[in-house]
Protein backbone atom coordinates (compact mmCIF):
# COMPACT_ATOMS: atom_id res chain seq x y z
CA UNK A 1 272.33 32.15 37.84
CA UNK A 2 270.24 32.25 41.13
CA UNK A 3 267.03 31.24 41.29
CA UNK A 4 264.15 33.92 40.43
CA UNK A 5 261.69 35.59 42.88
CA UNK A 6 258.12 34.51 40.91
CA UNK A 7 256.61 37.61 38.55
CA UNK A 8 259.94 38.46 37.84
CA UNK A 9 260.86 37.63 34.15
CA UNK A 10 263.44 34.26 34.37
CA UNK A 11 265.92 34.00 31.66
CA UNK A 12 264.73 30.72 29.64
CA UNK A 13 267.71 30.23 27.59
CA UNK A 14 270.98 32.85 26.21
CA UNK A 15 273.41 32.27 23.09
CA UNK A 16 276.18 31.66 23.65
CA UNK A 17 275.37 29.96 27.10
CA UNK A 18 276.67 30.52 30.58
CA UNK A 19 279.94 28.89 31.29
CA UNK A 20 280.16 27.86 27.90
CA UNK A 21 283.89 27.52 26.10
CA UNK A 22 283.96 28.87 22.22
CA UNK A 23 286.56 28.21 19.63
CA UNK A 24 284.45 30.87 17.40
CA UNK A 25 283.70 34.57 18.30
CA UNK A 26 279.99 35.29 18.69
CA UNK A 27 278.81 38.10 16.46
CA UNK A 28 276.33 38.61 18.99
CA UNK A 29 274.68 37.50 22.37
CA UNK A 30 271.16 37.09 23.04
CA UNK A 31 269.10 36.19 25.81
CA UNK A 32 265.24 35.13 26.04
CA UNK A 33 263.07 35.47 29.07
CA UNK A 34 260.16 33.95 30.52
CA UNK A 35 257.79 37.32 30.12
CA UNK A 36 257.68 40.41 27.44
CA UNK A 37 259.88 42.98 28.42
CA UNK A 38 259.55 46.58 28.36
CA UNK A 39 261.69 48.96 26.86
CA UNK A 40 263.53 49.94 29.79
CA UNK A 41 265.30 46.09 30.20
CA UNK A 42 269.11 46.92 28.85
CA UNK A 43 271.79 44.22 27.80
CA UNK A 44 275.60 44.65 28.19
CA UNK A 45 279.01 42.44 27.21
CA UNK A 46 282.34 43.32 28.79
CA UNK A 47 285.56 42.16 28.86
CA UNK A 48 287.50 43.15 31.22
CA UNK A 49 286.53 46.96 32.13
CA UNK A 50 285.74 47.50 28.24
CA UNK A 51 282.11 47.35 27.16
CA UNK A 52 282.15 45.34 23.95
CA UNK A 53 278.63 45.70 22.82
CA UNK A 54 277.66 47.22 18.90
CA UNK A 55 274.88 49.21 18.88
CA UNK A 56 271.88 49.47 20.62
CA UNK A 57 269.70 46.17 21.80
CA UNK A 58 267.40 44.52 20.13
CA UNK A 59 264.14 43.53 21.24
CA UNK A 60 262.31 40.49 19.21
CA UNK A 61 258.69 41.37 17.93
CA UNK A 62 257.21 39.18 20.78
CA UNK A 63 259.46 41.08 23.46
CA UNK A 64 261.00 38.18 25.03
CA UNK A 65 264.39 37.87 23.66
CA UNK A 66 267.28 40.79 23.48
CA UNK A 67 269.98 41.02 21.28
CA UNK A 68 273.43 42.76 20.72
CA UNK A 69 276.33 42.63 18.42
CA UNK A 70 279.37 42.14 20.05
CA UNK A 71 283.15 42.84 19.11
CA UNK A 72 284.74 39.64 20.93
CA UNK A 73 287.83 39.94 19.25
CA UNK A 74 290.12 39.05 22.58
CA UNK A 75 290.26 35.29 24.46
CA UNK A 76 289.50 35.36 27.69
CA UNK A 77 286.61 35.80 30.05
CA UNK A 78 283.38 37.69 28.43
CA UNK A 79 280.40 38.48 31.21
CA UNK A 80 276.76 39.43 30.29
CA UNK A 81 274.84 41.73 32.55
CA UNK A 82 271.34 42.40 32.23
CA UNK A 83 268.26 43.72 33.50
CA UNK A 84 264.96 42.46 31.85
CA UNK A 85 261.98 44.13 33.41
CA UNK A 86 257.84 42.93 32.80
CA UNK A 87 257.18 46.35 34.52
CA UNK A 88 258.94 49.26 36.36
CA UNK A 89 258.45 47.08 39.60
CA UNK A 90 259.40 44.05 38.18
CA UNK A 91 262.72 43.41 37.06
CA UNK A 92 265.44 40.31 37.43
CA UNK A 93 269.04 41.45 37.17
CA UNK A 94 271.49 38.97 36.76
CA UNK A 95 275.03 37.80 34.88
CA UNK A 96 276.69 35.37 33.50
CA UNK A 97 280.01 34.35 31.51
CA UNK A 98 281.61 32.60 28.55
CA UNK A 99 284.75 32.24 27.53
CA UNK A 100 286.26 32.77 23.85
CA UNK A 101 289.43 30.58 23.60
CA UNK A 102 290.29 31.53 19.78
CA UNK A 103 292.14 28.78 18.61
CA UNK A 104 295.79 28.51 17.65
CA UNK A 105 296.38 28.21 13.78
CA UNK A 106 299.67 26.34 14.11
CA UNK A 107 300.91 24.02 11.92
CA UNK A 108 301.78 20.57 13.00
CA UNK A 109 304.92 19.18 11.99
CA UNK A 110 305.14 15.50 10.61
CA UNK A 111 306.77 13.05 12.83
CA UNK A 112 310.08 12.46 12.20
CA UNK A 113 311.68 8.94 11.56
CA UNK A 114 314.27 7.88 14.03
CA UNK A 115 317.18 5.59 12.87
């Protein structure tokens, strides 16, 4: 992410985190800021064109951190967007991505003996 113009909230740290390769599915994706945010601040997940988010966001009780439920049912590429916003003036919009590589169930075969 680029750096933030000062006033603006910064994001201090995200679940799961950018650039970051999971063998589980999130149930959800969170990010925390450096400042309360008002209401107005919005949270999205896609994957490809398709918005993947479940429900509305969450705000914590101290304001800092928003959260969504996710459906990341499909490997590939997942990208967070958001907008967090101190006041109606002040507001850092950014995105990152993670990827979801669901792992393969297969079965591994027991070496065979060669005579």
């Amino acid at each position: 992410t680029a750096p933030v113009a000062a006033g603006l909230p910064a994001l201090v740290s995200s679940s799961p985190t950018s650039g970051s390769t999971l063998e589980d599915a999130p149930a959800k994706v969170s990010v925390t800021f450096s400042r309360s945010l008002i209401d107005t601040s919005s949270l999205s997940v896609t994957f490809g064109d398709n918005v993947v988010n479940l429900g509305s966001v969450i705000f914590s009780s101290d304001g800092k951190t928003m959260e969504v439920g996710i459906n990341a049912g499909e490997k590939g590429t997942y990208r967070v967007v958001y907008t967090a916003c101190s006041d109606k003036n002040s507001c850092n919009i950014n995105a990152f991505e993670f990827d979801y590589a669901r792992p393969t169930n297969s079965v591994k075969e027991p070496a065979r003996k060669v005579m």
